[in-house]
Protein backbone atom coordinates (compact mmCIF):
# COMPACT_ATOMS: atom_id res chain seq x y z
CA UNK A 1 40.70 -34.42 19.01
CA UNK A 2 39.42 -31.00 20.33
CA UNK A 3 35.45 -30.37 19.11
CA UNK A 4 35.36 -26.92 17.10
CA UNK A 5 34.13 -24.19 19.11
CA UNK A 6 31.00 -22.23 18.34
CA UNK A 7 29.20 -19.20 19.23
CA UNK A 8 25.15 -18.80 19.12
CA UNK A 9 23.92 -15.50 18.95
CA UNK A 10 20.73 -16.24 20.37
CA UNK A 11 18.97 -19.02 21.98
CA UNK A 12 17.52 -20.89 19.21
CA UNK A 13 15.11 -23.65 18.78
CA UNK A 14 16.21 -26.94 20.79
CA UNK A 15 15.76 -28.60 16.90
CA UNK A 16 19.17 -26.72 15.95
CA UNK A 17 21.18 -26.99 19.30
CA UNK A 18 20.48 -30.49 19.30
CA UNK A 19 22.46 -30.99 15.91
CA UNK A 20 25.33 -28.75 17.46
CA UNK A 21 25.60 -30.36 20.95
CA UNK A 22 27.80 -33.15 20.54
CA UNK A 23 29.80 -31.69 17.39
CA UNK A 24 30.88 -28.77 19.13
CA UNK A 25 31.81 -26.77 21.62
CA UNK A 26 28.89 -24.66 21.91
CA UNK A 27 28.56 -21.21 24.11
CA UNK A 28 24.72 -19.57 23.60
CA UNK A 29 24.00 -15.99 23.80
CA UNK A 30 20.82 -16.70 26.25
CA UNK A 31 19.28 -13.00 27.21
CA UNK A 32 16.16 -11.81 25.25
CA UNK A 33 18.01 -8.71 24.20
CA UNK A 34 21.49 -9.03 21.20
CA UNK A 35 24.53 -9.14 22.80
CA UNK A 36 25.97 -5.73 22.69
CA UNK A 37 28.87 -5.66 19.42
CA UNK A 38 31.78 -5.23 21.86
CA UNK A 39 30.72 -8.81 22.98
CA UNK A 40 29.98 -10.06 20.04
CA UNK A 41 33.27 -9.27 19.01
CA UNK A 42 35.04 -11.41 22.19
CA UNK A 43 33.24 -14.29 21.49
CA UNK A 44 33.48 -14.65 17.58
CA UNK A 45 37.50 -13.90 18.69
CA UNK A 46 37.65 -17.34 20.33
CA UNK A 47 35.09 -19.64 17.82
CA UNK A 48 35.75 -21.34 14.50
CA UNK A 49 32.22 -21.01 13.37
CA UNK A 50 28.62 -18.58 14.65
CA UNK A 51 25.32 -18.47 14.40
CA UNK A 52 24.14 -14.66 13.92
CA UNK A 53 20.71 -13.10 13.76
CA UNK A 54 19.98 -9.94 11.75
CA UNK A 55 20.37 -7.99 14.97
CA UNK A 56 24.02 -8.84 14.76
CA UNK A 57 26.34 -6.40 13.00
CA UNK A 58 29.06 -9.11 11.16
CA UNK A 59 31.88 -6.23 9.34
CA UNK A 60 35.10 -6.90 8.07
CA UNK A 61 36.76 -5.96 11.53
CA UNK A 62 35.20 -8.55 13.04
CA UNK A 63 35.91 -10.93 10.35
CA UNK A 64 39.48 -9.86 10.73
CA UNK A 65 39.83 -10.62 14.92
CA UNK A 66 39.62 -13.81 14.19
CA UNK A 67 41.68 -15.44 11.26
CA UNK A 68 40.49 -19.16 12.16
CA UNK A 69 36.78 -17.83 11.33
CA UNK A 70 35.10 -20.55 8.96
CA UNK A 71 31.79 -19.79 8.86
CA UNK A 72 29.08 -17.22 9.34
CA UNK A 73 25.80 -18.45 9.68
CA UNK A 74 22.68 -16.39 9.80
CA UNK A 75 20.02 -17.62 11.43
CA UNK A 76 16.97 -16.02 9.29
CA UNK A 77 16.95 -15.83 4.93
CA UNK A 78 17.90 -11.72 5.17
CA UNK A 79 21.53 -11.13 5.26
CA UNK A 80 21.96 -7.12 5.16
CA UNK A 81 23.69 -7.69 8.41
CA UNK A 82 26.69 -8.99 7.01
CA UNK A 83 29.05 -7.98 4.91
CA UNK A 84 29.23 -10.58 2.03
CA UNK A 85 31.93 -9.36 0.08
CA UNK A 86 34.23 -8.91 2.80
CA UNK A 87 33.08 -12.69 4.03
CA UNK A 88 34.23 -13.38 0.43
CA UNK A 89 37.58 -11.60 0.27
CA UNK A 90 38.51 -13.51 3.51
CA UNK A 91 37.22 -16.82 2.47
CA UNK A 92 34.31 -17.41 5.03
CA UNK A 93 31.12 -18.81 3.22
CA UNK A 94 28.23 -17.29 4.53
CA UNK A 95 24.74 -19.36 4.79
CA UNK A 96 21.20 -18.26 5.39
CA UNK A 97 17.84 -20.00 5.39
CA UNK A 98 15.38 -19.39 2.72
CA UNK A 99 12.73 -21.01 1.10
CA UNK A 100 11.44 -22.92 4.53
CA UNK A 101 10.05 -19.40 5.81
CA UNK A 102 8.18 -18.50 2.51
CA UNK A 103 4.48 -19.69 3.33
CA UNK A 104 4.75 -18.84 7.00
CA UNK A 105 5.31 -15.31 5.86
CA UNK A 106 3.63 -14.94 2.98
CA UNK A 107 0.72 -16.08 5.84
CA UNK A 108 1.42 -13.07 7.90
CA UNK A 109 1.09 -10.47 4.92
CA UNK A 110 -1.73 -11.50 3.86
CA UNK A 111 -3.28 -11.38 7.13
CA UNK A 112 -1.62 -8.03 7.76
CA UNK A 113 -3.58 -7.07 4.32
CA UNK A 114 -6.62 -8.29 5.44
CA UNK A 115 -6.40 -6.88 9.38
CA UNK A 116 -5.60 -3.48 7.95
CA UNK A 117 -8.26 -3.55 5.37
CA UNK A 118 -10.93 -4.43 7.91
CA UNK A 119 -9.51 -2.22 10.78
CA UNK A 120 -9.26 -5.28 13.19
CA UNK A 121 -6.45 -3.33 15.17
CA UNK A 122 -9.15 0.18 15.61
CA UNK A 123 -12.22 -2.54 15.94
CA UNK A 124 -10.60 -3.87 19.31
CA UNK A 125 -9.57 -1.13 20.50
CA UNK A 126 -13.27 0.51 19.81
CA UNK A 127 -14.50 -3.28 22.21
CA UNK A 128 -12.04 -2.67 24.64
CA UNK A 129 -12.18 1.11 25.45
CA UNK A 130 -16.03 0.61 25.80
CA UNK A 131 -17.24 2.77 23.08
CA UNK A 132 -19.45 -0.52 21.67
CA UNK A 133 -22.69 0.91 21.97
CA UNK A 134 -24.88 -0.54 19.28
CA UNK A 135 -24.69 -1.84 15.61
CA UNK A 136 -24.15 1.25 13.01
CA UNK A 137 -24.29 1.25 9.19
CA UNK A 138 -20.87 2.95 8.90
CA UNK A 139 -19.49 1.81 12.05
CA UNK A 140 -15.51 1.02 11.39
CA UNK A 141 -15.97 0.69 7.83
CA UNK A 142 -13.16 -0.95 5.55
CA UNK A 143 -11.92 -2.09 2.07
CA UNK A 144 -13.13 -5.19 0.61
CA UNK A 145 -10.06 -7.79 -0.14
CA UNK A 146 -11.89 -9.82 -2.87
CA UNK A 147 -12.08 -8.24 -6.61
CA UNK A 148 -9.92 -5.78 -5.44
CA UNK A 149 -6.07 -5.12 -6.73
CA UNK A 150 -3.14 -6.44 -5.21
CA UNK A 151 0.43 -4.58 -6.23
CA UNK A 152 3.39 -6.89 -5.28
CA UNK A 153 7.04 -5.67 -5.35
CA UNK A 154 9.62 -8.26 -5.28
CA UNK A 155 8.20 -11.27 -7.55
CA UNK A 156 10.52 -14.34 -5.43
CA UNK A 157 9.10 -16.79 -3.39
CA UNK A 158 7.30 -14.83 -0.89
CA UNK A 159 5.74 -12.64 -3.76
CA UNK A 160 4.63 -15.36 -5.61
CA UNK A 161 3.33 -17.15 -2.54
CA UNK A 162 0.89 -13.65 -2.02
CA UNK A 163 -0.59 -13.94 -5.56
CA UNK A 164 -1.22 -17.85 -4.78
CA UNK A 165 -3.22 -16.68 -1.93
CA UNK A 166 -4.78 -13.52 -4.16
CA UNK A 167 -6.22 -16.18 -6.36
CA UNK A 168 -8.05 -17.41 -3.94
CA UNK A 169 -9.92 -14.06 -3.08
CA UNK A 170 -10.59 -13.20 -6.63
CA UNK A 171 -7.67 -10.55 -6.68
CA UNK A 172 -6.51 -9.11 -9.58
CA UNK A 173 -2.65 -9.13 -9.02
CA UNK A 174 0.12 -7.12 -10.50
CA UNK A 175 3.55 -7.68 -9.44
CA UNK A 176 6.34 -5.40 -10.36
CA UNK A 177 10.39 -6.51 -10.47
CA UNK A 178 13.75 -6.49 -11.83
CA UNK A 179 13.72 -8.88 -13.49
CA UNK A 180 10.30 -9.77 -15.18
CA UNK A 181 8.67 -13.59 -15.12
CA UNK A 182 6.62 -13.82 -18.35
CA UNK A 183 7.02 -18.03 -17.40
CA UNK A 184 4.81 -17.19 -14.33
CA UNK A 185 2.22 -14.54 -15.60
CA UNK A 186 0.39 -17.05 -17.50
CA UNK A 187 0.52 -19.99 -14.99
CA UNK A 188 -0.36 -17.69 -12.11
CA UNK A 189 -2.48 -15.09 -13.48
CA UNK A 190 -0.65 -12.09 -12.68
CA UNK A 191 0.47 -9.57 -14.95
CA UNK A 192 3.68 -7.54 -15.14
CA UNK A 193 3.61 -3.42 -14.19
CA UNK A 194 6.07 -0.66 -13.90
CA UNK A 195 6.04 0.62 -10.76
CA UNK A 196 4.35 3.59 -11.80
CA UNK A 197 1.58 1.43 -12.70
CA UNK A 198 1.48 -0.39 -9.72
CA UNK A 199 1.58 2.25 -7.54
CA UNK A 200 -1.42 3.88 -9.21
CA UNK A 201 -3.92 1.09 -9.73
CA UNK A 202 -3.47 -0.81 -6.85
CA UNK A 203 -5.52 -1.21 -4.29
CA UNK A 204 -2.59 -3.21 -2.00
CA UNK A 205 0.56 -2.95 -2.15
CA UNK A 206 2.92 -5.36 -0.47
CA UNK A 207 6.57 -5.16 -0.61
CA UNK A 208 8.64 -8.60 -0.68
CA UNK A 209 11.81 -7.33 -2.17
CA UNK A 210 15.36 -6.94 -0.75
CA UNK A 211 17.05 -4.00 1.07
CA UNK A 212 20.21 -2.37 -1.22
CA UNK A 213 20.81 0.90 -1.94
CA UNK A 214 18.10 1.08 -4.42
CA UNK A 215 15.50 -0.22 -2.23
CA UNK A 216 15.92 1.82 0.49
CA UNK A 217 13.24 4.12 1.16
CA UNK A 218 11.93 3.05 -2.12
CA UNK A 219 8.65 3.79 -0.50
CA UNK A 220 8.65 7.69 -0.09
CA UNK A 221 6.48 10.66 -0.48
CA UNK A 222 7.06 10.41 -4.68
CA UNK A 223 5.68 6.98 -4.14
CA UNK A 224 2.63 7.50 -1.78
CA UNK A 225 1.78 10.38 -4.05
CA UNK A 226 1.03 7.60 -6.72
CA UNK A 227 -1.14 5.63 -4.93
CA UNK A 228 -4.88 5.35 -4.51
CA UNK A 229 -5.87 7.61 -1.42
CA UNK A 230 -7.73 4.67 -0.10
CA UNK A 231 -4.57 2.17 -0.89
CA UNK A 232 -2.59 0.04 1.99
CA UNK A 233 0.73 -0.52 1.93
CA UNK A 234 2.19 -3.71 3.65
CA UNK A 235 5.49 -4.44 5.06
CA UNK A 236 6.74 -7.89 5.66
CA UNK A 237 10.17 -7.04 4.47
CA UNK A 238 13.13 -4.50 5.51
CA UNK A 239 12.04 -1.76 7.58
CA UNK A 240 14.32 0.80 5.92
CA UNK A 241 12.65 0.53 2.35
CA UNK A 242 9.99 2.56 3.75
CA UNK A 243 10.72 6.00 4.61
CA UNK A 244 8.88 6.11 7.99
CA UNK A 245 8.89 10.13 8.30
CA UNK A 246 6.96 10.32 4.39
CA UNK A 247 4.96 7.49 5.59
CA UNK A 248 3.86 8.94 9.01
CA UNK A 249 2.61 12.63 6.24
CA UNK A 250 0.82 10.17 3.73
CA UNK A 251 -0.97 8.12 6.34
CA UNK A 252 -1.91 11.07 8.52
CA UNK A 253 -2.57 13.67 5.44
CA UNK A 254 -4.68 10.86 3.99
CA UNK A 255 -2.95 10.46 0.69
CA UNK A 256 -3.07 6.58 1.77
CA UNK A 257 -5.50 4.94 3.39
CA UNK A 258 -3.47 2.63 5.76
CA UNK A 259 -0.11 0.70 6.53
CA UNK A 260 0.53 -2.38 8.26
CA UNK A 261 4.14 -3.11 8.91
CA UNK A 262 6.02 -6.06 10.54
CA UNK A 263 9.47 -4.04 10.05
CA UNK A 264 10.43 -1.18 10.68
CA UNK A 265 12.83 1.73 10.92
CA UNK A 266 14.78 1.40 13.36
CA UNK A 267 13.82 -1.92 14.43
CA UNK A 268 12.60 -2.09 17.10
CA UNK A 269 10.02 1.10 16.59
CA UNK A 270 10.88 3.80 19.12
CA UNK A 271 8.06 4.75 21.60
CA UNK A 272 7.98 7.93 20.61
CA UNK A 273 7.26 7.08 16.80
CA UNK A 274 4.75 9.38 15.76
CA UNK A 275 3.56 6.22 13.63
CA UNK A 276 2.30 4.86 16.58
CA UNK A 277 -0.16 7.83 17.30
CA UNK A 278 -1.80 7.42 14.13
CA UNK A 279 -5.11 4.63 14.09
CA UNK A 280 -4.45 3.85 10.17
CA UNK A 281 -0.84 2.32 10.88
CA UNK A 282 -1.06 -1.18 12.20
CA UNK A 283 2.80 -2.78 13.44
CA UNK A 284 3.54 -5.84 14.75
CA UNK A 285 7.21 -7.00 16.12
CA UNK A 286 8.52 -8.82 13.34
CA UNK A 287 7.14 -12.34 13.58
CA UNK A 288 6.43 -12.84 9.42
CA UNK A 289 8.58 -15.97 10.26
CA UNK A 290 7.25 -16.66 14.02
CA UNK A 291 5.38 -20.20 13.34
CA UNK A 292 6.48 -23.41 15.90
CA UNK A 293 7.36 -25.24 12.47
CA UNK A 294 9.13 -22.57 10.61
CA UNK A 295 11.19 -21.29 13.21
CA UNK A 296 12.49 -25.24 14.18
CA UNK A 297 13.30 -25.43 10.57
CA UNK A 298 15.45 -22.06 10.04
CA UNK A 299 17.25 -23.59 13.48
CA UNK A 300 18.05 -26.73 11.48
CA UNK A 301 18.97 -24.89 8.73
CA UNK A 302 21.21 -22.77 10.14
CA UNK A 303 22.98 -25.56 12.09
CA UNK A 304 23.42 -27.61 8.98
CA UNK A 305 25.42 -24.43 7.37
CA UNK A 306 27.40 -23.82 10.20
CA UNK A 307 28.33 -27.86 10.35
CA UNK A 308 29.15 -28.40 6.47
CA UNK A 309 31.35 -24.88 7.22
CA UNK A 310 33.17 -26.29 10.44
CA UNK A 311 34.02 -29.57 8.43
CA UNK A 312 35.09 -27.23 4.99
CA UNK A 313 31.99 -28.77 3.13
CA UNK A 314 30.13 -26.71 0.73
CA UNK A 315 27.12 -24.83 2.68
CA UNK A 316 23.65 -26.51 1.77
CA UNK A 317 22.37 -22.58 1.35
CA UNK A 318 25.57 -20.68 1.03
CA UNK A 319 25.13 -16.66 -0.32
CA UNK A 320 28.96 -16.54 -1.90
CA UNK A 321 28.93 -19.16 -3.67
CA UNK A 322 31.42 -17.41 -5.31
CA UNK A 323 33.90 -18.25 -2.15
CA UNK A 324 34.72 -21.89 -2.98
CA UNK A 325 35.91 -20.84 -6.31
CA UNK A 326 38.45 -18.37 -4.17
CA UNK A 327 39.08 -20.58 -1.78
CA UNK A 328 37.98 -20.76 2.07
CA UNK A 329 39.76 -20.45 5.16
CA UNK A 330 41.54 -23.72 6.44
């Protein structure tokens, strides 16, 4: 009996190829850079099953070359690069891989917080273009992180996993989303805002909330006009809910005091951002999930999906759900 034939959109941890070795018939995309779409669409043409990455564009045309298609896979917990419902209409269940990257990035916003507050990113560049010349009372000056407020939008995991780490500094936190978690504010010590609220008493705010068509550019020159002119925003999760043009005006204007950003828009940043002029506006490649451990597990992850798809099992973390009550491809 032939082995179903797969196609990995990037060379992923050795921890998820393993699990995919012998079961299939496995081609990996192995260059640093996405394949381009056109060959994207020639391999998923000729597999049963994938592996994509958010850099992969997975529409209903490509869903449609290929009518033996039985699973999409997406190798990170994001899945704006995919159209679900179409997935759904064609009966191909689509997995992801939450919860195992939740700490790891929750870890890298609050670090981004803390490096923006203390102007880590200016303070090395101050060492390394030689300007250290002695010690100065209001040399490179920042905001204090403890007793100070912390705005969160988007409450899930990752949200709650920044208040967990507040606590810890003496934070006051105030989390704003759609749907509000009286169960958590007393357990956690957080309390519930409107954005207007949070936007105007915070002295942080990180965003940890999905991209959909109200998200996007959620954060825009209404917004920064809100905010504390000392306040930093933080960016662990879709580029395109900040409006990068309004943020480049706040940060330089000063209506803000600061940004750090591990997304962006477009991703990645262009060299000729203006956002990368500007000494308030710290960015980092997108790496909230880029620990040894976490990025093993999402490999695992996304192998299991694509291996409980390949055998018409139900996905351990499937999106549509809804697809097994429609049926899925045979």
């Amino acid at each position: 009996m032939s082995k179903p034939k797969v196609f990995v959109a990037r060379l992923i941890p050795e921890e998820g190829l393993a699990m995919l070795r012998d079961l299939t018939e496995m081609q990996v995309w192995e260059d640093e850079l996405p394949p381009p779409h056109e060959v994207l669409l020639k391999q998923v043409r000729a597999v049963d099953g994938v592996i994509s990455l958010l850099t992969d564009k997975m529409d209903a045309a490509l869903m449609d070359s290929n009518p033996r298609l039985k699973v999409i896979s997406n190798y990170a917990v994001g899945y704006d690069n995919i159209d679900v419902p179409a997935a759904t209409a064609r009966g191909i269940p689509v997995g992801n891989t939450p919860g195992v990257l939740t700490d790891t990035t929750a870890d890298l916003a609050f670090t981004l917080m803390m490096a923006a507050a203390r102007r880590i990113q200016e303070s090395i560049d101050y060492v390394r273009a030689g300007k250290w010349k002695t010690w100065g009372p209001k040399l490179l000056t920042g905001q204090d992180i403890h007793g100070a407020t912390l705005g969160i939008i988007g409450f899930g995991r990752i949200g709650q996993g920044m208040a967990k780490r507040a606590a810890g500094f003496g934070m006051r936190v105030l989390y704003y989303d759609v749907n509000r978690r009286a169960d958590l504010e007393k357990t956690m010590g957080v309390a519930y805002a409107d954005m207007d609220t949070l936007l105007r008493e915070s002295d942080f705010v990180t965003i940890h909330t999905d991209l959909n068509a109200t998200t996007r550019h959620m954060m825009n020159a209404h917004a920064f006009a809100k905010m504390k002119r000392t306040a930093i925003l933080v960016n662990t999760a879709r580029g395109p809910i900040v409006d990068p043009n309004d943020l480049y005006d706040a940060l330089r204007q000063g209506k803000i005091g600061g940004a750090a950003l591990d997304v962006t828009e477009p991703e990645p940043i262009p060299m000729d951002s203006p956002l990368l002029t500007l000494p308030n506006c710290l960015i980092v490649p997108h790496i909230a999930s880029a620990s040894v451990a976490t990025r093993a597990q999402m490999a695992q992850m996304a192998a299991a999906n694509l291996i409980a798809g390949l055998r018409g099992d139900r996905l351990p973390t499937c999106v549509n759900a809804e697809v097994y009550e429609r049926g899925v491809r045979k």
